[in-house]
C-alpha atoms as a PDB file:
ATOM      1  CA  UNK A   1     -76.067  61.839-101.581  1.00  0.00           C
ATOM      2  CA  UNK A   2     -74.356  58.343-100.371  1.00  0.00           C
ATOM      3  CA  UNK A   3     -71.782  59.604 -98.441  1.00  0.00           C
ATOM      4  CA  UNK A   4     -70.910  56.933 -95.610  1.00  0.00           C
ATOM      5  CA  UNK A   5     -69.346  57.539 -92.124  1.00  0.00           C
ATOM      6  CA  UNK A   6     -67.369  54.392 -90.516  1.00  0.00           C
ATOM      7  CA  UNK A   7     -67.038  53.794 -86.783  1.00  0.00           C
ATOM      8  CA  UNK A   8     -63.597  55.068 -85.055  1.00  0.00           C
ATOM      9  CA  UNK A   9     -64.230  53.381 -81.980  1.00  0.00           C
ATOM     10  CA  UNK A  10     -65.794  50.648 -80.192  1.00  0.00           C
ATOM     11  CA  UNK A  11     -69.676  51.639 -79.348  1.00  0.00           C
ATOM     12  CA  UNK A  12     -70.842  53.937 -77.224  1.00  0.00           C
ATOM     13  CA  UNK A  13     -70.774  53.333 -73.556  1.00  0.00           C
ATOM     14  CA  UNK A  14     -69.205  49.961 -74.080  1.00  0.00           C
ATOM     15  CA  UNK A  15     -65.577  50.800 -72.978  1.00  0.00           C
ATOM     16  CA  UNK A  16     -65.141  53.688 -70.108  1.00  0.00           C
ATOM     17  CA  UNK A  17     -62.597  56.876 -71.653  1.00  0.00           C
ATOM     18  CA  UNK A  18     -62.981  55.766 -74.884  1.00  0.00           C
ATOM     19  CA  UNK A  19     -61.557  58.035 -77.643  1.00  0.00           C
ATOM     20  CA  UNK A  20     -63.138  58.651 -80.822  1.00  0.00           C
ATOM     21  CA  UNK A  21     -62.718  60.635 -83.678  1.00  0.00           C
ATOM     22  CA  UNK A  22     -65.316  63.356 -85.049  1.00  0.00           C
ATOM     23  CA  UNK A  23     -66.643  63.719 -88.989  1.00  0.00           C
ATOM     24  CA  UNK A  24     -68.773  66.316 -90.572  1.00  0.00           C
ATOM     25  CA  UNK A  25     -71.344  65.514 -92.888  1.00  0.00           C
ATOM     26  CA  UNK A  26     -73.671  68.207 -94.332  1.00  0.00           C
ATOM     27  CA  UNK A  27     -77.079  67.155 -95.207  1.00  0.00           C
ATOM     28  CA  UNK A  28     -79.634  68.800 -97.775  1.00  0.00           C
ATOM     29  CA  UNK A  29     -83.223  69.523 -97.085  1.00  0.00           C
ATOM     30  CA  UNK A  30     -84.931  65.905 -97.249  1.00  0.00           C
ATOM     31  CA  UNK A  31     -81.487  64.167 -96.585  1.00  0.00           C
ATOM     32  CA  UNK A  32     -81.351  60.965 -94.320  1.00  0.00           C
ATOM     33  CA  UNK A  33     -78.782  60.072 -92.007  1.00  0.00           C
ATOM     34  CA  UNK A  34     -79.187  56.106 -91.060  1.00  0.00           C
ATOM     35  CA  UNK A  35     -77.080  55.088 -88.088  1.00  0.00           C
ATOM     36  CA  UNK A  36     -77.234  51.006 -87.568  1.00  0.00           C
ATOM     37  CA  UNK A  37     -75.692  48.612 -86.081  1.00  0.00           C
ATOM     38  CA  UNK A  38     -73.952  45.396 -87.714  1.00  0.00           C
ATOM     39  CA  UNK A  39     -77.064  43.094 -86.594  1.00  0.00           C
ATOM     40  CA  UNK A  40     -78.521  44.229 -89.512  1.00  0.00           C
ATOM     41  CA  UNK A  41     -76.785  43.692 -92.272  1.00  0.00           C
ATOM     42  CA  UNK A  42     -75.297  40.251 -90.440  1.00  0.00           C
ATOM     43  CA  UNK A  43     -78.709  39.164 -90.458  1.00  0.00           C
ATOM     44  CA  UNK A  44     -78.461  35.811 -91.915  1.00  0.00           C
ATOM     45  CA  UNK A  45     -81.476  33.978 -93.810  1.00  0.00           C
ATOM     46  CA  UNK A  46     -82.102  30.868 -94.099  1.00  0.00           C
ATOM     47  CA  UNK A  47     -79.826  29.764 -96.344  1.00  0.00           C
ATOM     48  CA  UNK A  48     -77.126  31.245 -94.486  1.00  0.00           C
ATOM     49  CA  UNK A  49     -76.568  34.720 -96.833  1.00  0.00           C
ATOM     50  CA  UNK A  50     -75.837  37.639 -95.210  1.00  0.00           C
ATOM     51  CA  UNK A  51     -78.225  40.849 -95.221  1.00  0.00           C
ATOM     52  CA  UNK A  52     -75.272  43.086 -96.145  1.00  0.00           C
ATOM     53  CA  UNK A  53     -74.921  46.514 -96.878  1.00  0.00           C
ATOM     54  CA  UNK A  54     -75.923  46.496-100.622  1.00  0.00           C
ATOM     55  CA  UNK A  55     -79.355  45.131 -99.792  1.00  0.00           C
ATOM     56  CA  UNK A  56     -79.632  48.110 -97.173  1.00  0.00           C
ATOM     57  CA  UNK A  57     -79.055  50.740 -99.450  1.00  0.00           C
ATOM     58  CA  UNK A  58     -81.171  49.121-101.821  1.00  0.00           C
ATOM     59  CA  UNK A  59     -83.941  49.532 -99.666  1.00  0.00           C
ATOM     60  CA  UNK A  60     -83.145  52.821 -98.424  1.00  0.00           C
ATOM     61  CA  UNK A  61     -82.978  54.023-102.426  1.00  0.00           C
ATOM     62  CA  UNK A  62     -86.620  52.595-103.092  1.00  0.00           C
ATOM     63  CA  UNK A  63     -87.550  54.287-100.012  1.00  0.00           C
ATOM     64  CA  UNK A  64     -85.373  57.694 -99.967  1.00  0.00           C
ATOM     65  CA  UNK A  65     -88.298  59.768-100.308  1.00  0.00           C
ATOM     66  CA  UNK A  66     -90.321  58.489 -97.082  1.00  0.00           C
ATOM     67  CA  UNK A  67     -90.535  59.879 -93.634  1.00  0.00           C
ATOM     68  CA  UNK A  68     -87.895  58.359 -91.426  1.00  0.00           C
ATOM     69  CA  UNK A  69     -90.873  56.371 -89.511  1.00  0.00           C
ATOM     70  CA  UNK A  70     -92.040  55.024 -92.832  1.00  0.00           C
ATOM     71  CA  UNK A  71     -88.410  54.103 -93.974  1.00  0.00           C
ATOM     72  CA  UNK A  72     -87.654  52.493 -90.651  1.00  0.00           C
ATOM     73  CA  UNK A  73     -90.756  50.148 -91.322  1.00  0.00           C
ATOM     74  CA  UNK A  74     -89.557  49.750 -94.982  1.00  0.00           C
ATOM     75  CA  UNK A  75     -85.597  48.658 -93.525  1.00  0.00           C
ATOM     76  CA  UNK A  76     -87.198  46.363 -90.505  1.00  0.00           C
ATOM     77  CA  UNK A  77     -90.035  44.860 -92.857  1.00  0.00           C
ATOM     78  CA  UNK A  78     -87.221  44.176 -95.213  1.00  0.00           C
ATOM     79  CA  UNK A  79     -84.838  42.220 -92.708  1.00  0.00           C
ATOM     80  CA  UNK A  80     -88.044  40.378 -91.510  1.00  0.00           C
ATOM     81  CA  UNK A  81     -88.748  38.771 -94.919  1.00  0.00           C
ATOM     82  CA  UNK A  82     -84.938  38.394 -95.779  1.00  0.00           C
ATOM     83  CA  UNK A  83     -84.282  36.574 -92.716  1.00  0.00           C
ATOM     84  CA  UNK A  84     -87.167  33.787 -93.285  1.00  0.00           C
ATOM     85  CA  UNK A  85     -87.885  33.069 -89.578  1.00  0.00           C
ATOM     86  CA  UNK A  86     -84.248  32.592 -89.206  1.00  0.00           C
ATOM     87  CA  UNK A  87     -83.469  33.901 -85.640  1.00  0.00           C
ATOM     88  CA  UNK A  88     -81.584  37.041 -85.016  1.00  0.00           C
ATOM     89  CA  UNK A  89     -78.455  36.405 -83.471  1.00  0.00           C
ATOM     90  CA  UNK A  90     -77.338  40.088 -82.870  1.00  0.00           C
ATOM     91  CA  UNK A  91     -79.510  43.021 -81.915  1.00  0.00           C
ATOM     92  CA  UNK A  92     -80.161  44.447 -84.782  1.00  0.00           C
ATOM     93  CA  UNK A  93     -80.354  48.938 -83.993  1.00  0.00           C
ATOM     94  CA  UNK A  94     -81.491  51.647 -85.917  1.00  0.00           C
ATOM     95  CA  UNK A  95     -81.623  54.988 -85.785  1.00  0.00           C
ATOM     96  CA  UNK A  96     -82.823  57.577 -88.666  1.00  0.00           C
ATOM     97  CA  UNK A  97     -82.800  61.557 -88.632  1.00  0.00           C
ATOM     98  CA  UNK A  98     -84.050  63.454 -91.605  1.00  0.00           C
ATOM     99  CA  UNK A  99     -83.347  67.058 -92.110  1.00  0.00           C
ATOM    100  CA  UNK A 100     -86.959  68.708 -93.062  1.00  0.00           C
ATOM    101  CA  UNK A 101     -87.129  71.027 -95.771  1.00  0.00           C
ATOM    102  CA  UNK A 102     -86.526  75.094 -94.612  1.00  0.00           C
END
């Protein structure tokens, strides 16, 4: 599956009342849902390239079948070597739930 849910808000907690819309995704046994936040794929190496979402799911593909601990690692070990010491200039969040096989 690489079905993708987009923001309908600001973030969480950052505006009081806020109002946000609600989605419904259904995920299969071994599915991943990967929540993140745009300091990762605005990473920036040194040569000034963006991260960007096609490297992401790249990396989640070659990973898909990990536990959400080991594709965390895979993701953050990624960014690391992308970025090439370049500093981060935006948190960079992540958040991964797996639905276990029953």
């Amino acid at each position: 599956m690489n079905d993708e849910l987009w923001a309908t808000g600001p973030p969480l907690g950052l505006i009081p009342d806020s109002i946000y819309t609600e989605d419904e995704l259904h995920l299969d046994p071994g599915d991943a849902l990967i929540l993140y936040t745009d300091g990762i794929t605005e990473a920036t190496n040194c040569d000034g390239l963006e991260y960007e979402m096609t490297r992401l799911k790249d990396v989640c593909r070659v990973h898909a079948g990990k536990s959400a601990d080991e594709l965390a690692a895979a993701i953050v070990a990624d960014l690391d070597a992308f970025a090439c010491g370049t500093p981060y200039e935006d948190d960079h969040t992540l958040v991964i739930a797996r639905r276990l096989d029953q």
